[in-house]
N, C-alpha and C. Protein backbone atom coordinates (compact mmCIF):
# COMPACT_ATOMS: atom_id res chain seq x y z
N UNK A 1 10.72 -36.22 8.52
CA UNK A 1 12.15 -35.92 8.49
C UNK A 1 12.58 -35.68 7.04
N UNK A 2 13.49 -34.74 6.55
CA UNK A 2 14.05 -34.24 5.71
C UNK A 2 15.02 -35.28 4.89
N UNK A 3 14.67 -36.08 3.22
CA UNK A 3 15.20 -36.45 2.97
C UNK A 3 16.61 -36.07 2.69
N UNK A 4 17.99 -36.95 2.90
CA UNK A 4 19.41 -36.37 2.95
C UNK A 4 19.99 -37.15 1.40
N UNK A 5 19.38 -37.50 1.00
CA UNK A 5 19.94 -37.67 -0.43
C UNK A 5 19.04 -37.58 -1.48
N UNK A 6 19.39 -37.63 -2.74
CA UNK A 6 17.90 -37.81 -3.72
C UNK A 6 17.27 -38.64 -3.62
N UNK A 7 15.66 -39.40 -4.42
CA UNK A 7 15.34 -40.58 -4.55
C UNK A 7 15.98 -41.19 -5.02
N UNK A 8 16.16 -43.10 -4.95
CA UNK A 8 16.64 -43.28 -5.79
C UNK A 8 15.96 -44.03 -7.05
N UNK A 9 16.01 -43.09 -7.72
CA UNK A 9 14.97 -42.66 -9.25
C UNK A 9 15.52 -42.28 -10.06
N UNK A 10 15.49 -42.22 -11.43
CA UNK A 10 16.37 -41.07 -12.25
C UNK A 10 15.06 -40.03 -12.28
N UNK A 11 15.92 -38.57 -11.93
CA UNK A 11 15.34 -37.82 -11.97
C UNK A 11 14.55 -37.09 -13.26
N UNK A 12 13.29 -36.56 -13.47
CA UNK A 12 13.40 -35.87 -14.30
C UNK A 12 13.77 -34.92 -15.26
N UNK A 13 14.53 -33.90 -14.54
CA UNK A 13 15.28 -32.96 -15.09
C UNK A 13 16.55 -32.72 -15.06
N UNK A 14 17.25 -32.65 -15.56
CA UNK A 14 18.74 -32.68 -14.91
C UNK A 14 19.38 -31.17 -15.68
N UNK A 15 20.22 -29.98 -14.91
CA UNK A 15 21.04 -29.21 -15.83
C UNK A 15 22.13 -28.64 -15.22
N UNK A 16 23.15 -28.93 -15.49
CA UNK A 16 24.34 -28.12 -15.53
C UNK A 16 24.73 -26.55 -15.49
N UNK A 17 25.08 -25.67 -14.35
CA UNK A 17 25.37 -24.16 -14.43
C UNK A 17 26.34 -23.59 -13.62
N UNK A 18 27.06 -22.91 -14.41
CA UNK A 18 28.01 -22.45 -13.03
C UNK A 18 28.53 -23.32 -12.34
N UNK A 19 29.01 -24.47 -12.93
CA UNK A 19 30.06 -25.44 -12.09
C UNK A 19 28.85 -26.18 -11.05
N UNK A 20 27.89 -26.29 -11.06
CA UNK A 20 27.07 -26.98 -10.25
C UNK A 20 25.65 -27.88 -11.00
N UNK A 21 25.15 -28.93 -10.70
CA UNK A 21 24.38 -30.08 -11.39
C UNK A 21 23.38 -29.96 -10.21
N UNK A 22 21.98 -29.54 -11.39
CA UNK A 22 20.75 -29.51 -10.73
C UNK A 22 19.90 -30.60 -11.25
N UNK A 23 19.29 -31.14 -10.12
CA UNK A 23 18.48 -32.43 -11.02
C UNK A 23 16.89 -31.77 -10.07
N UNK A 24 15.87 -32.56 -10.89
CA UNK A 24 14.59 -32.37 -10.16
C UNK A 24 13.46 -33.28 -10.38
N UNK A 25 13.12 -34.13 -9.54
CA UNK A 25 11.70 -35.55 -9.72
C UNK A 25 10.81 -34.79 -9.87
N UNK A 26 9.85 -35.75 -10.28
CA UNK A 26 8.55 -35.71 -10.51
C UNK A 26 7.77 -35.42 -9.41
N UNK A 27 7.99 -35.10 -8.16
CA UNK A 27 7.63 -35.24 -6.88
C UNK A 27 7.78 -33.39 -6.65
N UNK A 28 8.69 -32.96 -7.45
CA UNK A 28 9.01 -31.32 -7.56
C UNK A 28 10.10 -31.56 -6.57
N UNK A 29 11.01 -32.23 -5.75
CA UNK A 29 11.89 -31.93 -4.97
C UNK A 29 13.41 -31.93 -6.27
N UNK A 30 14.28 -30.59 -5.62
CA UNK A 30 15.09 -30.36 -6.16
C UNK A 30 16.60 -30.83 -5.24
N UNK A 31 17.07 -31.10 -6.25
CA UNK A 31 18.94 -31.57 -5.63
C UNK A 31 20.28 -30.58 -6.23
N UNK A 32 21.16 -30.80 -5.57
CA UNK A 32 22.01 -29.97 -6.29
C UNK A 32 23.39 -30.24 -5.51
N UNK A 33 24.69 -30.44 -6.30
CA UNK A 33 25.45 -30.78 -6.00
C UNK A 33 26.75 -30.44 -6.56
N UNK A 34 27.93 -29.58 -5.98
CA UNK A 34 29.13 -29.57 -7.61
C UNK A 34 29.92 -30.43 -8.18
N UNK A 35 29.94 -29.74 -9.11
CA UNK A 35 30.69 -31.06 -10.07
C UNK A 35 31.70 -30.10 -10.57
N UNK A 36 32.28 -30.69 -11.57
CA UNK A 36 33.83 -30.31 -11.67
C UNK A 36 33.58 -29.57 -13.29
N UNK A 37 33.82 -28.15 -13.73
CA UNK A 37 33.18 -27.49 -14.73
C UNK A 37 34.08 -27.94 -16.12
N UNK A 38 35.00 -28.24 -15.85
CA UNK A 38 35.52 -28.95 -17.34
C UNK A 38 34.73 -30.44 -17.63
N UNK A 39 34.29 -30.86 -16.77
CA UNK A 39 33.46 -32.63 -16.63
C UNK A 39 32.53 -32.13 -15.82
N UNK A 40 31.51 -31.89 -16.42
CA UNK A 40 30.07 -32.08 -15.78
C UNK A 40 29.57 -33.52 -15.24
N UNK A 41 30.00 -34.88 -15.76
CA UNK A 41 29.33 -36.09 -15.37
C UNK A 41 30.70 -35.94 -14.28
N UNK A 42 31.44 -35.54 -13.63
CA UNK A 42 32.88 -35.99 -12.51
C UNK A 42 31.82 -35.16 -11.12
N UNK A 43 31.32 -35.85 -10.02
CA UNK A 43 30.89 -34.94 -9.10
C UNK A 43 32.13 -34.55 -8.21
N UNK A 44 32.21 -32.96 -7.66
CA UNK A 44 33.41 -32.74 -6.46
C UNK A 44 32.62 -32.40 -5.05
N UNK A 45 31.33 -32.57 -4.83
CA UNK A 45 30.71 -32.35 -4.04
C UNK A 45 29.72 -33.24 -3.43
N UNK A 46 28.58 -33.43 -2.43
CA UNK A 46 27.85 -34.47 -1.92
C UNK A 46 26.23 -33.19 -2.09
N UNK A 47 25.33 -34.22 -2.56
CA UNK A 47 23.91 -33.76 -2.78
C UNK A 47 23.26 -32.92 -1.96
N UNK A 48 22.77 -31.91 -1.72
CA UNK A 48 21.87 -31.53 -0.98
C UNK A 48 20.38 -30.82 -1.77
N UNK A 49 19.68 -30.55 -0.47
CA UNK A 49 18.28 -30.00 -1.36
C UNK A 49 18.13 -28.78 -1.52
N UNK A 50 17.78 -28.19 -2.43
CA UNK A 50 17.20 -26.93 -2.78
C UNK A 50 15.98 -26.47 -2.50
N UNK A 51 16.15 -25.19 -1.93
CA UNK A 51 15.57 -24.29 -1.17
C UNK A 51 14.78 -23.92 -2.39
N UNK A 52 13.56 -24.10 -1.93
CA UNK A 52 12.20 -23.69 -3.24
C UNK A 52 12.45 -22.07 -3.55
N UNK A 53 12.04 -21.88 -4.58
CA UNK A 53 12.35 -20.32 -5.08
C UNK A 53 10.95 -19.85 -4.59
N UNK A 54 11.07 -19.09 -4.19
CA UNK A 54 10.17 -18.12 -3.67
C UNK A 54 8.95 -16.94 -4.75
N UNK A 55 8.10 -17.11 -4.39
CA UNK A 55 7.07 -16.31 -5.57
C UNK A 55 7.49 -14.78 -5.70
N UNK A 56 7.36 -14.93 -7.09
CA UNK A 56 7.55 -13.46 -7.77
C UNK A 56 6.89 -12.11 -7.16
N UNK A 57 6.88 -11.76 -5.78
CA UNK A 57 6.39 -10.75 -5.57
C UNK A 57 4.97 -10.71 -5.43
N UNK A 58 4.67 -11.69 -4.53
CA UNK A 58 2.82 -12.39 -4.55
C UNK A 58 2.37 -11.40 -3.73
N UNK A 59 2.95 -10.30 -3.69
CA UNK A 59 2.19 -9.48 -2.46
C UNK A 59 2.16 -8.51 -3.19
N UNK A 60 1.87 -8.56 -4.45
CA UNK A 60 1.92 -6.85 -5.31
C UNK A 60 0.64 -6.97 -6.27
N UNK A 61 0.25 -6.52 -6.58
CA UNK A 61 -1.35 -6.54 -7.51
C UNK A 61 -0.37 -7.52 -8.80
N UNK A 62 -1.39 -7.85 -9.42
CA UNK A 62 -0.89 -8.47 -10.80
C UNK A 62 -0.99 -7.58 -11.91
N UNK A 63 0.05 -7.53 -12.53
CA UNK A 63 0.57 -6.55 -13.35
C UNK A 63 -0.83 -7.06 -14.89
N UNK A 64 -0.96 -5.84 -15.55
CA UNK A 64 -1.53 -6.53 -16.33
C UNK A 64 -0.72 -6.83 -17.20
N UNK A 65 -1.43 -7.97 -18.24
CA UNK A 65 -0.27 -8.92 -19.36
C UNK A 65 0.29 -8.02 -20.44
N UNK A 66 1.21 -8.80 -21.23
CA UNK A 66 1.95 -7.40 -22.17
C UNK A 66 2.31 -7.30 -21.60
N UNK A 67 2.79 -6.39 -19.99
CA UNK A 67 3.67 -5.49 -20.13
C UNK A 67 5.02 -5.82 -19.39
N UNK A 68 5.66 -4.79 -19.89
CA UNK A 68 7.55 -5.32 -19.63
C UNK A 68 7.63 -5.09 -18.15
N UNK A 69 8.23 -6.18 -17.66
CA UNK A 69 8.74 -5.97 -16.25
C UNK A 69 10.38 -6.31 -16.36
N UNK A 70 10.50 -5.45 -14.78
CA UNK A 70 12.13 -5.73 -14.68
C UNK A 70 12.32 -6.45 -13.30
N UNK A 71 13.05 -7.52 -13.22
CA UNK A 71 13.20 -8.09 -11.91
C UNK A 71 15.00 -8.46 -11.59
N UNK A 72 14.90 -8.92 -10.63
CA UNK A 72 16.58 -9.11 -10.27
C UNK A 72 16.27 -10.75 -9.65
N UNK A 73 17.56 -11.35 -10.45
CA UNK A 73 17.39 -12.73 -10.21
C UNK A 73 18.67 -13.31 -9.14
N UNK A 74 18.32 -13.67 -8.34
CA UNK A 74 19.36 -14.06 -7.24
C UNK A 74 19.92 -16.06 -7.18
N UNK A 75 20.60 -16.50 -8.10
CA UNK A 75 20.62 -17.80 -8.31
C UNK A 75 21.80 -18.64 -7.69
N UNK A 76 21.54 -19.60 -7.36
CA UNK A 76 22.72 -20.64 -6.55
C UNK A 76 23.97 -20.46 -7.29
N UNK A 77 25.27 -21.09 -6.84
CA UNK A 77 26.10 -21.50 -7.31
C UNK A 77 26.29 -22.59 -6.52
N UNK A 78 27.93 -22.77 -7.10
CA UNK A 78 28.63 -23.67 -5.90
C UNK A 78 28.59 -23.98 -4.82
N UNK A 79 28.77 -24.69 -3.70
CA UNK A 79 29.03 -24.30 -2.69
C UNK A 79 29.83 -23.68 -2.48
N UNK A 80 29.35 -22.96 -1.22
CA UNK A 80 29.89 -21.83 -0.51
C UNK A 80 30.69 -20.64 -0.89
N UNK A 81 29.97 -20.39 -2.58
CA UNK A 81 30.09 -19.10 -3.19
C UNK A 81 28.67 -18.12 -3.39
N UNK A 82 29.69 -17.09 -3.51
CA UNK A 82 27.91 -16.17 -3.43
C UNK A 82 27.14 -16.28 -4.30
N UNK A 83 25.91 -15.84 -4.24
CA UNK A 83 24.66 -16.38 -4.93
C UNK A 83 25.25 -15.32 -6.02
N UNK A 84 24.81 -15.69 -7.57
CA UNK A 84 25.04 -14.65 -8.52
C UNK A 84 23.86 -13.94 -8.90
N UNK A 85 24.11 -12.39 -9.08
CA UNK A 85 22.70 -11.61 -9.12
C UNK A 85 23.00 -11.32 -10.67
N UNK A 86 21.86 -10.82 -11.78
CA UNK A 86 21.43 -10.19 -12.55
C UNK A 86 20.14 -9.92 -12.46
N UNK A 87 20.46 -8.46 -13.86
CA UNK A 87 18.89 -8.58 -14.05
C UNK A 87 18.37 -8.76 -15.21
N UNK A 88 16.75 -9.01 -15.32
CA UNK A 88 15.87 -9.35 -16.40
C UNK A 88 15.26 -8.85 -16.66
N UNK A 89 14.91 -8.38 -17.93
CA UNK A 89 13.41 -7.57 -18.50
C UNK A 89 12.83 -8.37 -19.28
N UNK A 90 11.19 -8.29 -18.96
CA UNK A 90 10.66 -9.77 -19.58
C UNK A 90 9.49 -9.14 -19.63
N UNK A 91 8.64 -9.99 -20.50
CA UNK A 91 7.09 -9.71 -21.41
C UNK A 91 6.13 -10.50 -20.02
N UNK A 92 5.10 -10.18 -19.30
CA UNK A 92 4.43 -10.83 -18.85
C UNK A 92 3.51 -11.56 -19.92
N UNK A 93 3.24 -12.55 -19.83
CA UNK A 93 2.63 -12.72 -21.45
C UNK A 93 1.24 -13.38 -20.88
N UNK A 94 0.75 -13.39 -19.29
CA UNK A 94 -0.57 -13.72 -18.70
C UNK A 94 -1.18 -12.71 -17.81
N UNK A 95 -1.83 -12.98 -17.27
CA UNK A 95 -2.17 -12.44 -16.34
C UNK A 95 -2.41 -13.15 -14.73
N UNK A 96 -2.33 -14.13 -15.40
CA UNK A 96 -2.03 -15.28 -13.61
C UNK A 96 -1.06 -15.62 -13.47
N UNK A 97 0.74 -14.80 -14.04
CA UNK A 97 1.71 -14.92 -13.26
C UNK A 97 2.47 -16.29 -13.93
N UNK A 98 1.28 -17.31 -14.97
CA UNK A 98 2.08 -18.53 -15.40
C UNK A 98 2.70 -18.07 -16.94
N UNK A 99 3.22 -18.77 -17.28
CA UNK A 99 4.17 -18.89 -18.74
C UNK A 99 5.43 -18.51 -18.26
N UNK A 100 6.25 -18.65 -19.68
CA UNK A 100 7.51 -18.14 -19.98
C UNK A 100 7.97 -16.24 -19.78
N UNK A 101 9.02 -16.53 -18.79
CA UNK A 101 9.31 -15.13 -18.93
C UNK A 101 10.67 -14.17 -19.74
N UNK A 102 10.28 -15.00 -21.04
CA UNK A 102 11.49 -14.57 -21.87
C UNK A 102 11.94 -12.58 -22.20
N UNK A 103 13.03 -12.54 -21.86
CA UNK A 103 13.47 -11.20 -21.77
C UNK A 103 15.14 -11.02 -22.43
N UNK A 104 15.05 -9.71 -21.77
CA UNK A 104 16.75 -9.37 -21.72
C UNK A 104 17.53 -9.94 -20.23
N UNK A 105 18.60 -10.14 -20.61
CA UNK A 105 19.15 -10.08 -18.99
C UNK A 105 20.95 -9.86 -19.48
N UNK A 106 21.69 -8.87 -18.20
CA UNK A 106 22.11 -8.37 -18.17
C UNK A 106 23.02 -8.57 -17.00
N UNK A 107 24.11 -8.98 -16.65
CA UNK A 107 25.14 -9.37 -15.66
C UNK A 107 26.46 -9.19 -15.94
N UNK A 108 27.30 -9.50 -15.19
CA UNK A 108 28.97 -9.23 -15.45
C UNK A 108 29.34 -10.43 -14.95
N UNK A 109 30.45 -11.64 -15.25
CA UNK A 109 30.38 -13.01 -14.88
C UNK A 109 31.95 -12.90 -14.75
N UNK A 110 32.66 -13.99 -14.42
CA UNK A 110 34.55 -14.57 -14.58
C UNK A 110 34.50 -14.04 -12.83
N UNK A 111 35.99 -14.31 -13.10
CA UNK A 111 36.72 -14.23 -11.55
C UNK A 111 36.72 -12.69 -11.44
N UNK A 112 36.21 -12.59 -9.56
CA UNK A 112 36.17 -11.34 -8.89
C UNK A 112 37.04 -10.26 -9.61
N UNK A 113 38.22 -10.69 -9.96
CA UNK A 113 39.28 -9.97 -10.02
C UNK A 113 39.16 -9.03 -11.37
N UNK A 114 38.74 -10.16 -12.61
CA UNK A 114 38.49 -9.30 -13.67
C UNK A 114 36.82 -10.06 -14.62
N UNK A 115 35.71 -9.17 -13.97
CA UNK A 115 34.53 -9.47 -14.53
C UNK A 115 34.41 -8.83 -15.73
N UNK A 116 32.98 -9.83 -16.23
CA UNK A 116 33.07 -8.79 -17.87
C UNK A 116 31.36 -8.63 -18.36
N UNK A 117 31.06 -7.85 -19.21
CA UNK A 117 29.97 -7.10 -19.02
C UNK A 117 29.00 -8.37 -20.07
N UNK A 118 27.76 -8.91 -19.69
CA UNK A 118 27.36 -9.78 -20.64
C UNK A 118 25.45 -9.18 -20.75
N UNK A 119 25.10 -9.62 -21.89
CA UNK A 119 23.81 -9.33 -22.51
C UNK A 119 23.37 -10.22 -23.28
N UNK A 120 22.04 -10.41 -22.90
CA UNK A 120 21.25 -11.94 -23.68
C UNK A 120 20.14 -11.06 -23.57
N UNK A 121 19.82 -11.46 -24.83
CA UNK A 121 17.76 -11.59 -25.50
C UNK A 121 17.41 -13.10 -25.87
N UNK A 122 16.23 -12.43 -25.61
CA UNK A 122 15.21 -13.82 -26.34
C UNK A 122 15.46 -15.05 -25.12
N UNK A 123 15.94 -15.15 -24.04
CA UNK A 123 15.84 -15.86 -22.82
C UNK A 123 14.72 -15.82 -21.82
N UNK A 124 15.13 -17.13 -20.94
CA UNK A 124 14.26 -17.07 -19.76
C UNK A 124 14.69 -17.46 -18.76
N UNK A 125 15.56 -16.74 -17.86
CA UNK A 125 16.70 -16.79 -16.99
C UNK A 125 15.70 -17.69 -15.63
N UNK A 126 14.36 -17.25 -15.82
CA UNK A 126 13.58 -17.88 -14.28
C UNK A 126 13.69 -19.03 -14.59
N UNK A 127 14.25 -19.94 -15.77
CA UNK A 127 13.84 -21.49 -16.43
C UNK A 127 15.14 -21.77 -16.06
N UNK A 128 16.17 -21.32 -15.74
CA UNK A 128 17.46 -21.76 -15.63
C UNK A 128 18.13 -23.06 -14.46
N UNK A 129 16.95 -23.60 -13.97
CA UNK A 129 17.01 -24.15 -12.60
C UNK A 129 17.74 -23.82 -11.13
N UNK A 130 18.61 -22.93 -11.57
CA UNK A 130 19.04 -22.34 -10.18
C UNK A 130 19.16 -21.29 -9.43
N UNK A 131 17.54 -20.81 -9.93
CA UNK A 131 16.93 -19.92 -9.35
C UNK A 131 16.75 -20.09 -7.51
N UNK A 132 17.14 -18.90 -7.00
CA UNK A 132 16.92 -19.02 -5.29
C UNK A 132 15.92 -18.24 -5.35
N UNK A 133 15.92 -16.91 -5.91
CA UNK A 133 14.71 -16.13 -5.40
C UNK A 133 15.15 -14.72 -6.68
N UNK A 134 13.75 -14.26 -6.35
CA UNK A 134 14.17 -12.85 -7.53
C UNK A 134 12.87 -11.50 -6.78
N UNK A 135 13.52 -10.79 -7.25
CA UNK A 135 12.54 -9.59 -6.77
C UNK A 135 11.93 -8.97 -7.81
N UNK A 136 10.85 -8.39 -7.93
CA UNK A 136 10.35 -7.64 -9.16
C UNK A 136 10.84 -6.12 -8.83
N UNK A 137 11.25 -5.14 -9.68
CA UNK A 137 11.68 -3.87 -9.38
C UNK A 137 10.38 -2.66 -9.83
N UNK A 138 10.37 -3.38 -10.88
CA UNK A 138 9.00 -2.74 -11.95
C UNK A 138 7.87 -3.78 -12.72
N UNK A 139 6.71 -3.12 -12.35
CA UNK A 139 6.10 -4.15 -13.17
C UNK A 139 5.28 -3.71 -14.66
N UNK A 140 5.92 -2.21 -14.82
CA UNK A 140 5.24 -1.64 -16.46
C UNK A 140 6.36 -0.50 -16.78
N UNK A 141 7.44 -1.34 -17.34
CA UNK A 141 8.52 -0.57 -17.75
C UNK A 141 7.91 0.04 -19.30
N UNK A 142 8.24 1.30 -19.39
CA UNK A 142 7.98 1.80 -20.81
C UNK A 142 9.07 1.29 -22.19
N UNK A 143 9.15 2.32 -22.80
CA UNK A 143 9.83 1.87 -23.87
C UNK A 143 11.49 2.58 -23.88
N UNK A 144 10.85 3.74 -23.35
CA UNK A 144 12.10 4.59 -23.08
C UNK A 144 13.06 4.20 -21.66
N UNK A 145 11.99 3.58 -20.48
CA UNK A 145 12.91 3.08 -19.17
C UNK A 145 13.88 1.66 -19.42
N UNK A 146 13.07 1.10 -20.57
CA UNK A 146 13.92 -0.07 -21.05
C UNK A 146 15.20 -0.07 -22.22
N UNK A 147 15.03 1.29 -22.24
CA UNK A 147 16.28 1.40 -23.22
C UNK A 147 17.52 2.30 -22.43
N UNK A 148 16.73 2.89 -21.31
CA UNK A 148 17.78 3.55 -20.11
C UNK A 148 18.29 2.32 -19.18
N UNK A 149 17.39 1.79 -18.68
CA UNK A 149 18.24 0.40 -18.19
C UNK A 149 19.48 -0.47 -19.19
N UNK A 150 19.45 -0.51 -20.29
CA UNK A 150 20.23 -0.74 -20.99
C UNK A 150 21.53 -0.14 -21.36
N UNK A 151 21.16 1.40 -21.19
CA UNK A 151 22.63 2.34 -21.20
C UNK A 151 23.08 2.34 -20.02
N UNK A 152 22.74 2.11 -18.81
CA UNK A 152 22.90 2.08 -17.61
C UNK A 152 23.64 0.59 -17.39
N UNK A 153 23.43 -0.51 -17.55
CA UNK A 153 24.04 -1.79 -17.54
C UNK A 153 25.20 -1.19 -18.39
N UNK A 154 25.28 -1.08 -20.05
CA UNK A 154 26.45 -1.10 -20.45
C UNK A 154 27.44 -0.09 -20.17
N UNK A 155 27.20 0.90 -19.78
CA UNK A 155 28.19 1.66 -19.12
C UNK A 155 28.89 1.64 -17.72
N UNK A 156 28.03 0.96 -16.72
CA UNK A 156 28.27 0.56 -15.08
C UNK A 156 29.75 -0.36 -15.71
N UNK A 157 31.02 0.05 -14.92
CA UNK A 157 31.74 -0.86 -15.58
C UNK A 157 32.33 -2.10 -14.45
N UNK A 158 32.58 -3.30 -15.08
CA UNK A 158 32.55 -4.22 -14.33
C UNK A 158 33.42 -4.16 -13.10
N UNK A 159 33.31 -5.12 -12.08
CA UNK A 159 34.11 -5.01 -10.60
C UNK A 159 35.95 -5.57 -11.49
N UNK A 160 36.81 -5.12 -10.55
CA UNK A 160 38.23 -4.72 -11.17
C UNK A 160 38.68 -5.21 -9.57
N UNK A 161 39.80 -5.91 -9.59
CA UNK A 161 40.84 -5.79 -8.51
C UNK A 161 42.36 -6.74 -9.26
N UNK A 162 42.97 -5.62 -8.35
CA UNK A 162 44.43 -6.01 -8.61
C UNK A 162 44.86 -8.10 -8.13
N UNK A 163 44.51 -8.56 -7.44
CA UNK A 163 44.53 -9.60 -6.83
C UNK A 163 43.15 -10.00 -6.12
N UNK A 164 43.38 -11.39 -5.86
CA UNK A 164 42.17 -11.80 -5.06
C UNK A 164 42.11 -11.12 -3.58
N UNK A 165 43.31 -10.60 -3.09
CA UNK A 165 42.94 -10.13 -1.21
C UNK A 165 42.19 -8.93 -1.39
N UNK A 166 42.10 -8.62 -2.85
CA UNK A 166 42.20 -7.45 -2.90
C UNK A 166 40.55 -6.90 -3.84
N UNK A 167 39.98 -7.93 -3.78
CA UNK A 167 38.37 -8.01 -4.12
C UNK A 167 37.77 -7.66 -3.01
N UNK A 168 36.99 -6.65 -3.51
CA UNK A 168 35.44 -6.23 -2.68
C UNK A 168 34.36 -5.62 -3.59
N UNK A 169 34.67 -5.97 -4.74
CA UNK A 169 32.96 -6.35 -5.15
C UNK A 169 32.67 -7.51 -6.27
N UNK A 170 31.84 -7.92 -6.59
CA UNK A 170 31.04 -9.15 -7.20
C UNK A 170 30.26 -8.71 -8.14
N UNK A 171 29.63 -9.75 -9.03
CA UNK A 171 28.26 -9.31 -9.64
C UNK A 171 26.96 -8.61 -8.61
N UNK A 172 26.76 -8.77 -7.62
CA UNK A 172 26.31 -8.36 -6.74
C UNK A 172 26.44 -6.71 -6.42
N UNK A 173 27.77 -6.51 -6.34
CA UNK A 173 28.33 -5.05 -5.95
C UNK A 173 27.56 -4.15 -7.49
N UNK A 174 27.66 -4.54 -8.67
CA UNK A 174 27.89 -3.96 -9.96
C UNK A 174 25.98 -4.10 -10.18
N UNK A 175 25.66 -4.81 -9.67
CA UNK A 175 24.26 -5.09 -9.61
C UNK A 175 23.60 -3.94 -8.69
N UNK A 176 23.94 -3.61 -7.70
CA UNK A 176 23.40 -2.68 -6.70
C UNK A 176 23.93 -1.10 -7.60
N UNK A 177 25.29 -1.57 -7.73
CA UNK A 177 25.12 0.06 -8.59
C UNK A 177 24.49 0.58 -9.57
N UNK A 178 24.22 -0.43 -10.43
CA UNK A 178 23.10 -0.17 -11.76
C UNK A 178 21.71 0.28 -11.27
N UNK A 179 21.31 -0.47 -10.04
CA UNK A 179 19.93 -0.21 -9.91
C UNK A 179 19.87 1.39 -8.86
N UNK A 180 21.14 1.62 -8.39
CA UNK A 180 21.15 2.65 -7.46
C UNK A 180 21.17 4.04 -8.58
N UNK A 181 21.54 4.36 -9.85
CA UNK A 181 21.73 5.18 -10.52
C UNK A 181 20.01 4.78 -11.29
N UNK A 182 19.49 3.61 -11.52
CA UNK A 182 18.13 3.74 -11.95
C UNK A 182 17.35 4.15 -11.21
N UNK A 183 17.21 3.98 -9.67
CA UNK A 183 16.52 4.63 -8.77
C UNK A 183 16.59 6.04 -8.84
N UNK A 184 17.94 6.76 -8.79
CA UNK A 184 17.74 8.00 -8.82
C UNK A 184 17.12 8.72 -10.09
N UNK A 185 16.81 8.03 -11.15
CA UNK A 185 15.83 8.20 -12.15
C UNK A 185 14.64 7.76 -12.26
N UNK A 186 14.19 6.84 -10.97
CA UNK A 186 12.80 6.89 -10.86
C UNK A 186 11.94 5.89 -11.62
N UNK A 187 13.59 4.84 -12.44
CA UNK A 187 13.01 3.61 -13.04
C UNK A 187 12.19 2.15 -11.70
N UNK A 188 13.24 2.44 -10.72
CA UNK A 188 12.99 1.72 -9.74
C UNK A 188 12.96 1.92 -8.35
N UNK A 189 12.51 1.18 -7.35
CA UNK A 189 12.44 2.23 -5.95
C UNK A 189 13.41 2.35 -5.52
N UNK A 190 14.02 3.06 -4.61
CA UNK A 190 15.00 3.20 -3.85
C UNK A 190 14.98 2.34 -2.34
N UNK A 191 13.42 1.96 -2.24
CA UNK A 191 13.40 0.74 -0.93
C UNK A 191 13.94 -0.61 -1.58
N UNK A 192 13.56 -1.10 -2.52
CA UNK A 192 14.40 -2.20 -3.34
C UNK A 192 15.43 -2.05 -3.30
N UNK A 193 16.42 -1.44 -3.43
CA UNK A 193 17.70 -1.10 -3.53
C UNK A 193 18.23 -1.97 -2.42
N UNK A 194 17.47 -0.68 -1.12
CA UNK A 194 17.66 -1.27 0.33
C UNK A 194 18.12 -2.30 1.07
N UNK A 195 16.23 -2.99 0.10
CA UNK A 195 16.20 -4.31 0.62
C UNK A 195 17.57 -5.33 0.25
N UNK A 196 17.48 -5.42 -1.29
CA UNK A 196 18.87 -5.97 -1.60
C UNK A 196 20.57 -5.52 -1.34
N UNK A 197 20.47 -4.26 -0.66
CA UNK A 197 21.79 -4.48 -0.40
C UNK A 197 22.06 -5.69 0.95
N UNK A 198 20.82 -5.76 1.83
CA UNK A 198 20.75 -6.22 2.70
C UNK A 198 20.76 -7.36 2.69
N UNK A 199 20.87 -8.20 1.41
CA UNK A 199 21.20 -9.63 0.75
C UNK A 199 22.12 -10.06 0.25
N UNK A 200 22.82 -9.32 0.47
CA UNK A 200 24.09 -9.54 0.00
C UNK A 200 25.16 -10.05 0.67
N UNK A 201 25.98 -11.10 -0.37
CA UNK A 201 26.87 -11.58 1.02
C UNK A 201 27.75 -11.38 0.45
N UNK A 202 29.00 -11.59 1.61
CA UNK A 202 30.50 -11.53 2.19
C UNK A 202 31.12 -11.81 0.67
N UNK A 203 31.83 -10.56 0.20
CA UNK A 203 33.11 -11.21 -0.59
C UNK A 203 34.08 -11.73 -0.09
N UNK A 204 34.96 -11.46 0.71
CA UNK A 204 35.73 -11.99 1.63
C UNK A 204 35.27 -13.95 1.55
């Protein structure tokens, strides 16, 4: 039977994101619970477990090392808000899939109503603990597809609404359009696209 609270242990890991507190034992089971984003130690929520992140695309040959890949990272929030998507471009730096996958990453964050365009280097967004799952798009981006993904993020301009009734798109929405204008350039597939629009949930 499915434990319904954490051990009671202090956990090994503990981190704070997006208004929500991830802890994780030595045992590898993960918890997660919200808390209140001006007071991270104030909880507003009750514990539950986290859904293991799912392997990087274990059904695709292994890329060889060196080279730049681009993936889309699909990570928890709060409860019962939508999962937040970006994406990442990162150095494979093995060839068995282990180490750090420090990159670029690229998202639009704040309230539905007025998002705003954000960019980080030198990160490793898969280390962030509230990872749900991520897809790989590419696994040997050149030099030139990684600098078009980049004009392509900063120009896609962020989701806009007059009021909250009045939202219908997310980081999610602004995420599918970036990769839908890279597809038609042949940076990424157009079945990926697909698949992720089909993951997407309810603004409403």
């Amino acid at each position: 039977m499915e434990k319904d609270y954490p051990p009671n242990a202090p956990p090994a890991s503990r981190k704070v994101h997006h208004g929500r507190e991830f802890i994780e034992y030595p045992d590898g089971s993960k918890w997660t619970r919200k808390v209140d984003p001006k007071n991270p130690d104030k909880p507003t929520g009750e514990w539950t477990a986290v859904e293991p992140a799912l392997p990087i695309n274990d059904t695709k040959p292994t890329p060889p090392p060196n080279s730049t890949m681009l993936s889309v990272l699909l990570e928890h929030q709060a409860e019962g808000e939508p999962k937040h998507w970006c994406l990442s471009a990162f150095r494979h730096e093995s060839n068995d899939g282990t180490g750090t996958r420090v990159g670029q990453v690229w998202q639009v964050t704040g309230d539905a109503e007025l998002m705003r365009f954000e960019h980080f280097v030198d990160v490793d967004r898969f280390a962030s603990g509230c990872l749900a799952y991520s897809l790989l798009l590419n696994d040997n981006l050149t030099g030139a597809q990684l600098a078009r993904v980049d004009e392509v993020a900063r120009s896609e301009l962020p989701p806009r609404a007059k009021s909250r009734a009045e939202v219908t798109e997310n980081c999610q929405g602004w995420t599918i359009r970036v990769l839908r204008r890279l597809a038609a350039e042949g940076i990424v597939e157009e079945s990926a696209v697909k698949e992720l629009r089909g993951a997407m949930d309810p603004t409403g």
